[in-house]
Protein backbone atom coordinates (compact mmCIF):
# COMPACT_ATOMS: atom_id res chain seq x y z
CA UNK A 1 -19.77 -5.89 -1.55
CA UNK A 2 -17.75 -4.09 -3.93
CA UNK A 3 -14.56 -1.90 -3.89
CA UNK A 4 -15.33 1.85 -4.70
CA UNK A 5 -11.64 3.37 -3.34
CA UNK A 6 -8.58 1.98 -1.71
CA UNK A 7 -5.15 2.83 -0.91
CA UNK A 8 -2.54 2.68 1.71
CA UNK A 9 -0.44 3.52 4.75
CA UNK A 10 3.03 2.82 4.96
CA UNK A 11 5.11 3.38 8.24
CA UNK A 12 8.52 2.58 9.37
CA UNK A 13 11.34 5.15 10.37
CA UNK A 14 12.35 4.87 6.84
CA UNK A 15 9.38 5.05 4.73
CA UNK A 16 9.14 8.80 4.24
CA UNK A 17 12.86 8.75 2.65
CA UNK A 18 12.84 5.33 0.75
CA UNK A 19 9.90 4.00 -0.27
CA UNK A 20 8.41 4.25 -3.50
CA UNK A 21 4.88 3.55 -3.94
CA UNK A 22 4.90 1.01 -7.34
CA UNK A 23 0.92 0.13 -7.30
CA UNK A 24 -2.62 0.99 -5.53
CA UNK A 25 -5.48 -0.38 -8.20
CA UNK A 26 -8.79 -2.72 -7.40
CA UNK A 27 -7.43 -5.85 -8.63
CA UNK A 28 -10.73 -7.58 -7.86
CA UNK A 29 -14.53 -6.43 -7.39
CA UNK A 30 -13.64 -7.09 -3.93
CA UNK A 31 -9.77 -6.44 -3.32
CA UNK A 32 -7.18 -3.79 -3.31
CA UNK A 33 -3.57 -4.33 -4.41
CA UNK A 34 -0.46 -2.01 -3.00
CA UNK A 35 3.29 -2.81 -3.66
CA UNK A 36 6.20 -0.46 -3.13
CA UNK A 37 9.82 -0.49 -3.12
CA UNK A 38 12.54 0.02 0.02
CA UNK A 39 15.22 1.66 -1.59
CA UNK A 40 16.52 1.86 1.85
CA UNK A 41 18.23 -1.52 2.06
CA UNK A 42 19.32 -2.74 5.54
CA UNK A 43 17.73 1.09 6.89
CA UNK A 44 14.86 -0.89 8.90
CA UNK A 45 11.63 -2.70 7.77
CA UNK A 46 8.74 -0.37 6.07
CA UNK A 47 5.15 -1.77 7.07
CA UNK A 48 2.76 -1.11 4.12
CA UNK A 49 -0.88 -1.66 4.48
CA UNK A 50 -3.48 -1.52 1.97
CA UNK A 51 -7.31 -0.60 2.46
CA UNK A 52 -10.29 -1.05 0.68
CA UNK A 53 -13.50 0.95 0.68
CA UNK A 54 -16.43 -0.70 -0.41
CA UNK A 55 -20.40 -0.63 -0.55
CA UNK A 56 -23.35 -2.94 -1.32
């Protein structure tokens, strides 16, 4: 298998107001890397989660 696309979700009651999305790249043949940044401080935890599409 092999990644072909990726990205992410990112949820939270904060996330559409603080969160900047800092990386979404195939970091491996067969993995996909997000990171982001809560700007929002103590507003709440942001859940991030990163997805990989990939084929034989």
């Amino acid at each position: 298998m092999k990644v072909v696309s990726g990205g992410l979700s990112a949820g939270g009651a904060t996330a559409a107001k603080f969160l900047d999305i800092t990386e979404s790249y195939p970091s491996a043949s067969n993995a996909w890397t997000v990171s982001a940044m809560n700007w929002a401080g103590n507003g709440g935890p942001i859940v991030i989660t990163g997805y990989a599409i990939c084929a034989n």
